[in-house]
Each structure stands twice: as structure tokens, then as C-alpha cells.
N, C-alpha and C. Protein backbone atom coordinates (compact mmCIF):
# COMPACT_ATOMS: atom_id res chain seq x y z
N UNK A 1 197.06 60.84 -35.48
CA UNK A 1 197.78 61.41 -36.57
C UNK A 1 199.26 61.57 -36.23
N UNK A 2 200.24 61.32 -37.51
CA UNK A 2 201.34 61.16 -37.26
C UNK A 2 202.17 63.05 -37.28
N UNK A 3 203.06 63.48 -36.47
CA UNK A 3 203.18 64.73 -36.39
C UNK A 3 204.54 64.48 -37.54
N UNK A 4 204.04 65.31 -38.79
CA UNK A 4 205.16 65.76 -40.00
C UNK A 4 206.55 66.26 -39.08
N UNK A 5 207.37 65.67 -39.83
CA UNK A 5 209.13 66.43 -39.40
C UNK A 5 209.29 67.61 -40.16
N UNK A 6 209.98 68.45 -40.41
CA UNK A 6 210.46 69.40 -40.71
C UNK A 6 211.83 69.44 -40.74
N UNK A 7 212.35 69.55 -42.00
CA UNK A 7 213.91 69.44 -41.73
C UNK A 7 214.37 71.50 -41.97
N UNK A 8 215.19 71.17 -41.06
CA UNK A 8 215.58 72.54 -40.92
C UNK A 8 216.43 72.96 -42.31
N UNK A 9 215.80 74.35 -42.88
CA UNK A 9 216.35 74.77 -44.29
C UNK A 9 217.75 75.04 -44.43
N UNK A 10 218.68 75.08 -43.14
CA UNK A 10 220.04 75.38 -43.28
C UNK A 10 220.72 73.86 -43.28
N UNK A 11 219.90 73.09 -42.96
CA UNK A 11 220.31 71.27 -43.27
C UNK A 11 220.14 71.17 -45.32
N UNK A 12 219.39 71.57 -45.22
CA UNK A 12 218.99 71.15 -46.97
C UNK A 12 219.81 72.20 -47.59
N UNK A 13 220.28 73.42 -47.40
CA UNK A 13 221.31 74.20 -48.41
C UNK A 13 222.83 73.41 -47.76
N UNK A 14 222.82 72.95 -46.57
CA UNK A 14 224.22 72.28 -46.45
C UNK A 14 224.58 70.85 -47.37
N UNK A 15 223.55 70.20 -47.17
CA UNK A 15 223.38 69.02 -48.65
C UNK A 15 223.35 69.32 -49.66
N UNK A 16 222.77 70.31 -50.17
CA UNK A 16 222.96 70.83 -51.99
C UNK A 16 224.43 71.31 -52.04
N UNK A 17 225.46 71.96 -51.12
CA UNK A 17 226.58 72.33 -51.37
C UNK A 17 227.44 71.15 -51.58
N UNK A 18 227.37 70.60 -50.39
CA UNK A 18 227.62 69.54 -50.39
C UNK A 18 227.44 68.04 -51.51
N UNK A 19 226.80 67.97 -52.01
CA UNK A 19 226.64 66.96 -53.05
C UNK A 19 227.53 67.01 -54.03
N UNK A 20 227.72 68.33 -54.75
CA UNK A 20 228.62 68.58 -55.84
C UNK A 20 229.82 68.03 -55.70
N UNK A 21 230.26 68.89 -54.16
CA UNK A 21 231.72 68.05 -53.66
C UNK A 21 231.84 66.94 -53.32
N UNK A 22 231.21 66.09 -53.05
CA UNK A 22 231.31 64.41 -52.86
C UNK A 22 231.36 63.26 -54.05
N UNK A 23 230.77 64.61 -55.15
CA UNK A 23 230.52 63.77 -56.95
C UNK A 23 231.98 63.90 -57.58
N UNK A 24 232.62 65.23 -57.43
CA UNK A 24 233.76 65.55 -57.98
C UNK A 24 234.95 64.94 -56.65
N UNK A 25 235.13 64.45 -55.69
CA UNK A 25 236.17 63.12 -54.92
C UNK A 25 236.55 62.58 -56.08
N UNK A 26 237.37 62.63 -56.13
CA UNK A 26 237.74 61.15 -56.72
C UNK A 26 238.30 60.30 -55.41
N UNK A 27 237.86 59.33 -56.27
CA UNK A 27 237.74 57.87 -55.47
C UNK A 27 239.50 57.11 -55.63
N UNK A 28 239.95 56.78 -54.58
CA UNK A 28 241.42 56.02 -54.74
C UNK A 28 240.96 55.18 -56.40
N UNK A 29 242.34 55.08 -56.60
CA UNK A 29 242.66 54.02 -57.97
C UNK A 29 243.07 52.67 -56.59
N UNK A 30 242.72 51.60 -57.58
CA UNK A 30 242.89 50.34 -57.59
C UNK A 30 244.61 50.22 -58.16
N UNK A 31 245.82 49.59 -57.16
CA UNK A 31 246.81 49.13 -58.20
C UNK A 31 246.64 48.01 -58.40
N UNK A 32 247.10 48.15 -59.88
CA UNK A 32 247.47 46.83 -60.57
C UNK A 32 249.03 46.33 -60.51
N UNK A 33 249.08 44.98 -60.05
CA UNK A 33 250.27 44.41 -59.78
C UNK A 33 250.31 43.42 -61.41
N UNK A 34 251.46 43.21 -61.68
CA UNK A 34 251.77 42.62 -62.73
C UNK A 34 250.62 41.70 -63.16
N UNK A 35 250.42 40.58 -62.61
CA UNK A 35 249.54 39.26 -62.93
C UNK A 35 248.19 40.26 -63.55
N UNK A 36 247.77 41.40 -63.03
CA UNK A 36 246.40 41.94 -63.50
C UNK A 36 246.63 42.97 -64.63
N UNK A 37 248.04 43.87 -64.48
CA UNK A 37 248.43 44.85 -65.64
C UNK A 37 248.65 44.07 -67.12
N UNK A 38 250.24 42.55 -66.81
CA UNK A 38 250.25 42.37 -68.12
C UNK A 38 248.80 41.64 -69.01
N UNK A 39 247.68 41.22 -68.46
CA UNK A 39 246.30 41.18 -68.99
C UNK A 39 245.83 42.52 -70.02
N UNK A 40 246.18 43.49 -69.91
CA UNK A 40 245.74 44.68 -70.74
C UNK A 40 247.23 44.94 -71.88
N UNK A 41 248.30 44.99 -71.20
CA UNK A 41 249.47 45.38 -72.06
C UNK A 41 249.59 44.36 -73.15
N UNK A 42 250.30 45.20 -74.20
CA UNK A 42 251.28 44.90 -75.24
C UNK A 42 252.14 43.80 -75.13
N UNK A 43 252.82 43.03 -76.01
CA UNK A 43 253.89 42.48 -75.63
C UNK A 43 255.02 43.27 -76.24
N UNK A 44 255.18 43.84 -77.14
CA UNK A 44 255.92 44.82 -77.57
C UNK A 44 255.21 46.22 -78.16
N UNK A 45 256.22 47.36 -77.79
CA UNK A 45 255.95 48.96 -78.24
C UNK A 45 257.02 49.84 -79.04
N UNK A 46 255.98 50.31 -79.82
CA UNK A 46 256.87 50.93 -80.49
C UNK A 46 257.82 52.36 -80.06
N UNK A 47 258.99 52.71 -80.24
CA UNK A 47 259.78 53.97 -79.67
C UNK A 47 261.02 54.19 -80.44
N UNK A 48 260.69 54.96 -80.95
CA UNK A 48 262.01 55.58 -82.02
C UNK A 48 262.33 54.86 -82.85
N UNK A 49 261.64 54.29 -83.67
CA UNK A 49 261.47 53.55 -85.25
C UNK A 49 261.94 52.41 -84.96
N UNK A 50 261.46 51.61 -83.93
CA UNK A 50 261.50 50.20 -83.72
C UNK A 50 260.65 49.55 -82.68
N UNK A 51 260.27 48.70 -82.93
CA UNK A 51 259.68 47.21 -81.89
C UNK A 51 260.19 47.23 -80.89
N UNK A 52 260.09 47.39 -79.92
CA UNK A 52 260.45 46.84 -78.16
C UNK A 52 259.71 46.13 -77.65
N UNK A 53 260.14 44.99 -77.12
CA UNK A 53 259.26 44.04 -76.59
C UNK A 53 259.13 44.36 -74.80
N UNK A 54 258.39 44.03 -74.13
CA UNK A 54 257.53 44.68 -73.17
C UNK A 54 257.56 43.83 -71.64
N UNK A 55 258.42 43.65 -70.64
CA UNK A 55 258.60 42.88 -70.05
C UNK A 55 257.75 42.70 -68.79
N UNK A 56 256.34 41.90 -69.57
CA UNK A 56 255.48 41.78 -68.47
C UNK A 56 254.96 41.80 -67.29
N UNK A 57 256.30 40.90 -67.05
CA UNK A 57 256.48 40.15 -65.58
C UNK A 57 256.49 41.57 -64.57
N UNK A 58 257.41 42.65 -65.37
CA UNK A 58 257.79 44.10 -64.68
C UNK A 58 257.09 44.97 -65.20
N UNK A 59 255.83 44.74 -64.81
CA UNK A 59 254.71 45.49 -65.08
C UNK A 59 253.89 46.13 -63.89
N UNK A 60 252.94 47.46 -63.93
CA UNK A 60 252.20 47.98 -63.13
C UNK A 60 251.48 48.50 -63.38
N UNK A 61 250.20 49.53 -62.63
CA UNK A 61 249.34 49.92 -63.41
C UNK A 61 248.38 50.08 -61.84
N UNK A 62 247.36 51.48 -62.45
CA UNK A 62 246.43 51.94 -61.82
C UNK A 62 244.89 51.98 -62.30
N UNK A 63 243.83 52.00 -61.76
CA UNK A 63 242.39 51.79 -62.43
C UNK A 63 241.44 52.61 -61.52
N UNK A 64 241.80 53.99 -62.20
CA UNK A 64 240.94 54.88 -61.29
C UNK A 64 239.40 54.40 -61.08
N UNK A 65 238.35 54.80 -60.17
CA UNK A 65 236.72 54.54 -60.07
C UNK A 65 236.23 55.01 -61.33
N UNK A 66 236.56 55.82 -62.38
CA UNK A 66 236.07 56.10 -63.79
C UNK A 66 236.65 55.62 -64.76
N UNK A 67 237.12 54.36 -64.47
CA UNK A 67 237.51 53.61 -65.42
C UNK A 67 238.41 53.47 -66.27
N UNK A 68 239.36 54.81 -65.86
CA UNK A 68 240.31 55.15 -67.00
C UNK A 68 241.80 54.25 -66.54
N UNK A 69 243.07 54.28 -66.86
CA UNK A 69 244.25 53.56 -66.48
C UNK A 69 245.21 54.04 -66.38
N UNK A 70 246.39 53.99 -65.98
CA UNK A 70 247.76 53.86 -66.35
C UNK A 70 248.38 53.02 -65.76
N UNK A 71 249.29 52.75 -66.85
CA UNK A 71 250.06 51.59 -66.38
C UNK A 71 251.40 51.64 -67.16
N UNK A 72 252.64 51.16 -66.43
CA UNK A 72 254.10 51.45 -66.67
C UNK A 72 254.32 49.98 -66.62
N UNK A 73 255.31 49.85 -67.57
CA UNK A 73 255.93 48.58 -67.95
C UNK A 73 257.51 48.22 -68.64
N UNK A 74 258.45 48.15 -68.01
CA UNK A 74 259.69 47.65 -68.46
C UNK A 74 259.88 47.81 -70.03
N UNK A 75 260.78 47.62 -70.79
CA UNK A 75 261.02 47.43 -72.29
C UNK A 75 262.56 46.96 -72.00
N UNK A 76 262.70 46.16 -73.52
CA UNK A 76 263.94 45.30 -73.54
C UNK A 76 264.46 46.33 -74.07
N UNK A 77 265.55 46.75 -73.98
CA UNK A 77 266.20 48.02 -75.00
C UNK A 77 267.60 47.69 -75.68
N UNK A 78 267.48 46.58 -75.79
CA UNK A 78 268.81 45.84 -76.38
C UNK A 78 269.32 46.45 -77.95
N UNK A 79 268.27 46.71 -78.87
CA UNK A 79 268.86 47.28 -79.80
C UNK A 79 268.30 49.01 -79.82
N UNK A 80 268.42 49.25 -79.36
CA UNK A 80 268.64 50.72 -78.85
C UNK A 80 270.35 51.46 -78.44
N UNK A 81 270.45 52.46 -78.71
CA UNK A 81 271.94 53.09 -78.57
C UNK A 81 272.28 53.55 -77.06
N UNK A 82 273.65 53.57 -76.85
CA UNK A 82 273.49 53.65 -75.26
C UNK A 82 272.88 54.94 -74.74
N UNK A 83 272.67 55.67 -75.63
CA UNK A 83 271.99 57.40 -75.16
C UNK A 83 270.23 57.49 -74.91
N UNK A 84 270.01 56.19 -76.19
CA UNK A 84 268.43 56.10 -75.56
C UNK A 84 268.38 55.25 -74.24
N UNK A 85 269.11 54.26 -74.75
CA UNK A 85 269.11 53.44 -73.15
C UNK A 85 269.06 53.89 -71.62
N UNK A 86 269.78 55.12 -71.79
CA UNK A 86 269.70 55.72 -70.73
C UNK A 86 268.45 56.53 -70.25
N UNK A 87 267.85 56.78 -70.83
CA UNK A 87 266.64 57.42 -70.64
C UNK A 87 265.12 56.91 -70.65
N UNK A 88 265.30 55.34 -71.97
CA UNK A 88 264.04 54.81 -72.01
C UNK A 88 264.33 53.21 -71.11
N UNK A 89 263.86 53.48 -70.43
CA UNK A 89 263.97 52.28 -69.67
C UNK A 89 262.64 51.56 -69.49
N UNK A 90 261.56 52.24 -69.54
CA UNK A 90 259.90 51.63 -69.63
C UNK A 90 259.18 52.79 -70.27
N UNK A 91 258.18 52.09 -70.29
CA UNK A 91 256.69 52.71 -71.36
C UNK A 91 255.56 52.85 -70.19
N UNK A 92 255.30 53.97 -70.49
CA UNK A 92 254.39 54.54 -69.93
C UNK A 92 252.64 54.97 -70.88
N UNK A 93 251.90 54.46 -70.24
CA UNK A 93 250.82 54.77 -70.93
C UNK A 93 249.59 54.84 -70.25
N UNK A 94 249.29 56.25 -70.28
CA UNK A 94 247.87 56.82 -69.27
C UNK A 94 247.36 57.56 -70.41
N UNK A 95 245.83 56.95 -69.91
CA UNK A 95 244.39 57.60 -70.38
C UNK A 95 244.08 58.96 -70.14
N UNK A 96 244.66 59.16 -68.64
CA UNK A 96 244.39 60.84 -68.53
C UNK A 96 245.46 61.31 -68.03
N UNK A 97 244.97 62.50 -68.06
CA UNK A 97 246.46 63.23 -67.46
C UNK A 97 247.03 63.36 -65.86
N UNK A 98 248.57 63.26 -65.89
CA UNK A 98 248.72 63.03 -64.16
C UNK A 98 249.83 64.15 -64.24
N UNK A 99 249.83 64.33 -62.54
CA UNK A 99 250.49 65.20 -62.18
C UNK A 99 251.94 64.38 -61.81
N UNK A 100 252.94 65.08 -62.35
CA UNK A 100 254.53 64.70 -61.80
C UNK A 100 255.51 65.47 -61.15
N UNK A 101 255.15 66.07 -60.15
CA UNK A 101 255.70 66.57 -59.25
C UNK A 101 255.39 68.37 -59.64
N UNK A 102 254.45 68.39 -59.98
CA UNK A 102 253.74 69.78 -60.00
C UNK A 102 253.49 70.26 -61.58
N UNK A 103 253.89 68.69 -62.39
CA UNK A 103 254.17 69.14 -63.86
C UNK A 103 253.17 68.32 -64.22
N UNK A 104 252.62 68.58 -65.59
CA UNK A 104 251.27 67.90 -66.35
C UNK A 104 251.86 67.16 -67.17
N UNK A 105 251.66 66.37 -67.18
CA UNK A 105 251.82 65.38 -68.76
C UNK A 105 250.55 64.82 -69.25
N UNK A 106 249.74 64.56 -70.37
CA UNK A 106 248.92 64.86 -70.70
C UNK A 106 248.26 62.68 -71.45
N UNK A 107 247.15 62.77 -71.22
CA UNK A 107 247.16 61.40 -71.70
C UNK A 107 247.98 60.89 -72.69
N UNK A 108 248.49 59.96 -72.56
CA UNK A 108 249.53 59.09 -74.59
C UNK A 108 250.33 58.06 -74.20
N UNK A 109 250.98 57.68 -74.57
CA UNK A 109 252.30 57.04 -74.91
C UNK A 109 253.83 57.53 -74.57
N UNK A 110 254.69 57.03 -73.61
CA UNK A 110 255.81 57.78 -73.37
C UNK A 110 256.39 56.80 -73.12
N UNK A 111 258.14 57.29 -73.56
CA UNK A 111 259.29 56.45 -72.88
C UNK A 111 259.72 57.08 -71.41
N UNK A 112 259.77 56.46 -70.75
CA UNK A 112 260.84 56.84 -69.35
C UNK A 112 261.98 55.93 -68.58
N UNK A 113 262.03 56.70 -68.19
CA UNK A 113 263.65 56.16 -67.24
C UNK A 113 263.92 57.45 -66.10
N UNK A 114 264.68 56.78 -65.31
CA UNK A 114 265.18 57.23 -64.06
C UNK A 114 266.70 57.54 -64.35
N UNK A 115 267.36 58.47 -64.25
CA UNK A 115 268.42 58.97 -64.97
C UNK A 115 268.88 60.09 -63.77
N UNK A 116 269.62 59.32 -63.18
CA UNK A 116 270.42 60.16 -61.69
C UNK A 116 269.42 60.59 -60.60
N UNK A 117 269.06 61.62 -60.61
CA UNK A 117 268.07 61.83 -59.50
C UNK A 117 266.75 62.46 -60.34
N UNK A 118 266.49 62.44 -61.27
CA UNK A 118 265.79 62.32 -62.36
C UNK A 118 264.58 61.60 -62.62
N UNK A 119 263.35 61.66 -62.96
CA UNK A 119 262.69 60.84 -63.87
C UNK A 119 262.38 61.52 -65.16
N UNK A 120 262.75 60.80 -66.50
CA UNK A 120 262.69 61.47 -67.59
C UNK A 120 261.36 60.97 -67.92
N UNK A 121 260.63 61.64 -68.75
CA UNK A 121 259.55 61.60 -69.76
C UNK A 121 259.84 61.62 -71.47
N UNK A 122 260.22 61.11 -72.15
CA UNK A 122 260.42 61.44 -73.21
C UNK A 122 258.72 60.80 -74.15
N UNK A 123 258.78 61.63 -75.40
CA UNK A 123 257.17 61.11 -76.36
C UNK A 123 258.23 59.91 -77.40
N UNK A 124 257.48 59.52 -77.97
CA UNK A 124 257.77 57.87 -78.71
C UNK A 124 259.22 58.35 -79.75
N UNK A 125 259.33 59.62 -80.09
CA UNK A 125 260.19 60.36 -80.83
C UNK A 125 261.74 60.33 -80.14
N UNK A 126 261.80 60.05 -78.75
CA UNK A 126 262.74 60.18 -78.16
C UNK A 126 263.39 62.37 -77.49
N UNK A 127 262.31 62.81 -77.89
CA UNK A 127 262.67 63.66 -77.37
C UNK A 127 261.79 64.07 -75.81
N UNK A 128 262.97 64.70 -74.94
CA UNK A 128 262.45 64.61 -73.98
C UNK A 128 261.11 65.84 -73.63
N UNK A 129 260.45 65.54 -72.87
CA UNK A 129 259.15 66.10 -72.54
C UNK A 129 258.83 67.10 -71.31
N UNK A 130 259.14 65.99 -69.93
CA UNK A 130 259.22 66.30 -68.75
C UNK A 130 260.18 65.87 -67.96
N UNK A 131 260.88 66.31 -66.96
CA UNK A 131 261.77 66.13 -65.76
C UNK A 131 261.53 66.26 -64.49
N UNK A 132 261.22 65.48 -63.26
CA UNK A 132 260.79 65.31 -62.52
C UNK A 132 261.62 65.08 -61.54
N UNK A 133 262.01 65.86 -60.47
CA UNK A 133 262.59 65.28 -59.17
C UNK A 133 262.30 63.17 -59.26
N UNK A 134 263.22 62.74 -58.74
CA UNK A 134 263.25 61.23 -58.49
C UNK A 134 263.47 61.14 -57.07
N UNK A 135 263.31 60.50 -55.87
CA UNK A 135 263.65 60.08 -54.77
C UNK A 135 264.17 58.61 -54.63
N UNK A 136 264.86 58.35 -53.62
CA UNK A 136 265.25 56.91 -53.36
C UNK A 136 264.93 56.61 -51.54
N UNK A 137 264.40 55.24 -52.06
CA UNK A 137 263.64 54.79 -50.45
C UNK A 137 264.43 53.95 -50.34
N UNK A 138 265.17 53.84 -49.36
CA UNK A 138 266.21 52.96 -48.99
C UNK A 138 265.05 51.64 -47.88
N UNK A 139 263.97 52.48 -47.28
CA UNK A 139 263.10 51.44 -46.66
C UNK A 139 262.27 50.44 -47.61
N UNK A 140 262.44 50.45 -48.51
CA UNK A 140 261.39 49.82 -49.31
C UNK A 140 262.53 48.09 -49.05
N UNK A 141 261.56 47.40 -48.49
CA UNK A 141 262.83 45.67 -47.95
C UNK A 141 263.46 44.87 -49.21
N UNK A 142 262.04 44.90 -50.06
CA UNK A 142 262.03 43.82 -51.28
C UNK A 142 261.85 44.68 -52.36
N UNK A 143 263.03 45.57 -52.90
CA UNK A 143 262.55 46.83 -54.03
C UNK A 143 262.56 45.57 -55.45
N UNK A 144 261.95 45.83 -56.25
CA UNK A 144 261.13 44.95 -57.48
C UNK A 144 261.65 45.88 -59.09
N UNK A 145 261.92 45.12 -59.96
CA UNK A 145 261.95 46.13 -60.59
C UNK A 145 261.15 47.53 -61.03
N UNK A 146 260.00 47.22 -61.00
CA UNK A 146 258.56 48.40 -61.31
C UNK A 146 257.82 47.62 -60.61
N UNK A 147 257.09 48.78 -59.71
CA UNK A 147 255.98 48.43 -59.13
C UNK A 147 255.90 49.67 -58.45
N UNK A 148 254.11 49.81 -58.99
CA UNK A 148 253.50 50.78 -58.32
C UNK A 148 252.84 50.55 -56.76
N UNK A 149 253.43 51.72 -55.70
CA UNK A 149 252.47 51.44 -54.52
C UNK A 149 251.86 52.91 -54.18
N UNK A 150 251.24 52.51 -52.84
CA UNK A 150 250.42 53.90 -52.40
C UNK A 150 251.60 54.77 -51.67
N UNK A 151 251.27 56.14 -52.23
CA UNK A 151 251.99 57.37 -51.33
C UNK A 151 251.43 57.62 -50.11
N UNK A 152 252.05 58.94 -50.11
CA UNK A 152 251.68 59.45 -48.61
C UNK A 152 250.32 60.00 -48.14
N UNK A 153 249.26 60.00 -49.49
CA UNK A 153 248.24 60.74 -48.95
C UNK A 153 247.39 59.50 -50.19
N UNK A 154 246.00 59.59 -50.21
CA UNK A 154 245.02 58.53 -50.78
C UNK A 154 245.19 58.82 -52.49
N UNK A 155 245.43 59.72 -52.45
CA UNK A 155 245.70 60.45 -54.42
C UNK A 155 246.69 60.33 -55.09
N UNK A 156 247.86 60.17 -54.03
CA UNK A 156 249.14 59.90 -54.41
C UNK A 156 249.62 58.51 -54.69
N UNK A 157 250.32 58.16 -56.20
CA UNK A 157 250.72 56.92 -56.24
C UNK A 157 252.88 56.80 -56.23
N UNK A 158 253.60 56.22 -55.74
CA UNK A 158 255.04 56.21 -56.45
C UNK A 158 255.04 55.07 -57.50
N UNK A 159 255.88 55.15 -58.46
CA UNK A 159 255.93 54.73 -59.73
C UNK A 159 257.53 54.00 -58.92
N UNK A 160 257.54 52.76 -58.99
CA UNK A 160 259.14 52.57 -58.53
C UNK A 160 260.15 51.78 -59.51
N UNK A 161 261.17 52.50 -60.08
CA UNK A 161 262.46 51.42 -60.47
C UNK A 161 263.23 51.19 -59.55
N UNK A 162 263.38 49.50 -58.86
CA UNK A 162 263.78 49.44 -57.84
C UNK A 162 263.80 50.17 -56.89
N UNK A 163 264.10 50.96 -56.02
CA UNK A 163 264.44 51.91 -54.76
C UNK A 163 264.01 53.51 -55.27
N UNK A 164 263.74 53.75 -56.61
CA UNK A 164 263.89 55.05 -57.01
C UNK A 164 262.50 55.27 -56.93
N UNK A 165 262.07 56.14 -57.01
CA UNK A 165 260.49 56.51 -57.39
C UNK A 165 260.50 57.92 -57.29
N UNK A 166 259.26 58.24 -58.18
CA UNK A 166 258.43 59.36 -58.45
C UNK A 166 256.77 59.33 -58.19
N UNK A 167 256.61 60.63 -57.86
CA UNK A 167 254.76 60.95 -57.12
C UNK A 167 254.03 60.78 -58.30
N UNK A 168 253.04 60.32 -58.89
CA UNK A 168 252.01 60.65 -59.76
C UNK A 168 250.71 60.97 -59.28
N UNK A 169 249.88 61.84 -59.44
CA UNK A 169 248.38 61.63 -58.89
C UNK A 169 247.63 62.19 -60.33
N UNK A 170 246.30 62.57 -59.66
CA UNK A 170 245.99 63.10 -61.04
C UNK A 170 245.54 64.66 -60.66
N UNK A 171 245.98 65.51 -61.70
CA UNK A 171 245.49 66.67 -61.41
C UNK A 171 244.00 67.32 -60.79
């Protein structure tokens, strides 16, 4: 006869605690580099009562393990005034909500731009939303116009216009 194991009962309440917290991880996002983002995007968006067309090529984007997205993408802003210009420089569009430097912005549609040491948030209205510390990485070799890479910790993404960037993760 085979002698039964016994698992010790302070092993089995350490696994039931445990389980909850390994379900609620979130799992790194996947980035999306242009060739895989402009596949989902627009070719043009709308922002302050006009068409903007959507410059693919300067495209990025994230794909958390639950399926949800965001992804930032250039806009032509040629007929736009020089006051929006300054502020909407790409479109932003996440499924859920992320954190920007300790601030919420909430799933939708947004214009942004990098505006001195700045990242602006403005909603499709042109008014602004959120303001975010901006940093500049002078190490980055080959800065791109937009492109998302990994931060400093597995949750953390930077959002980059050329050399500039901002933290996003998700709350």
C-alpha cells in the first residue's frame, strides 16, 4: 500500500492567498511598433471641427494580456491655427485608463503634444485636460518621431516625441 501525503494546512491557506494575487498581476503589454499599430488605426481623426489625417508611419501602441489597447499616432495639423498646433501634435486613444505621472486620464480620444517640458492632454474640443511633467533622454541614439518603449520597471511604458517622453502605466 501506497503511504497518502499530507500537505501541510499552512501550505494550502498560503495558496488560497496567494492565487487572488497572481490573477489580479497584470501581465506586461506587448508594444506595438508602427507596421503592427497602423493595422488598427484610422487614417484620419477628427479634433476641433475638422479631419486630420493620421501619420501612420509615426505610429505606436500597446496590447495589454486583456486585450484592451492604446495607441498614439502623429496628425498632420496643417490646417489647424498656430495655438492648436502647439499643443495637438498626435492622437491618443486608450481603451482603459492610464496613469500620467500620478494623474488619471480615463479611456477616449485625445489630442496631445509636448509643449516645453510639458505633455499636454487636451479632449477632441481642444480644451486642455491633463499636464504632465515631460522628460528628455538625450541617450536615446536613434530618437524616431513616436515610439513607444519599455520604462524603468515592467508596468511602465514612455510615450516618445523624438527625445521627449512621458511615463504611462495603468493604474
Amino acid at each position: 500500500m501506497k503511504a497518502v501525503r499530507r500537505i501541510h494546512p499552512s501550505f494550502l491557506l498560503a495558496a488560497l492567498i496567494a492565487l487572488p494575487l497572481a490573477a489580479s498581476a497584470q501581465a506586461p503589454a506587448a508594444i506595438l511598433h508602427a507596421p503592427e499599430a497602423q493595422k488598427l488605426l484610422p487614417e484620419s481623426v477628427y479634433y476641433a471641427g475638422k479631419s486630420a489625417n493620421t501619420q501612420l508611419r509615426n505610429s505606436a501602441g500597446l496590447k495589454f494580456a486583456d486585450n484592451h489597447y492604446v495607441f498614439a499616432v502623429l496628425v498632420d495639423t496643417s490646417g489647424y491655427s498656430t495655438a492648436v498646433q502647439e499643443k495637438y501634435q498626435g492622437y491618443l486613444l486608450t481603451e482603459v485608463s492610464l496613469d500620467v505621472d500620478g494623474k488619471t486620464l480615463p479611456a477616449g480620444a485625445y489630442g496631445i503634444g509636448f509643449v516645453g517640458d510639458h505633455f499636454v492632454v487636451t479632449d477632441i474640443g481642444t480644451h486642455d485636460l491633463l499636464q504632465a511633467r515631460a522628460f528628455h533622454d538625450e541617450k536615446v541614439q536613434h530618437p524616431m518621431p513616436l515610439q513607444i518603449m519599455q520604462g524603468d520597471a515592467p508596468d511602465r511604458y514612455r510615450l516618445y516625441l523624438g527625445r521627449n517622453f512621458v511615463v504611462l502605466r495603468r493604474p
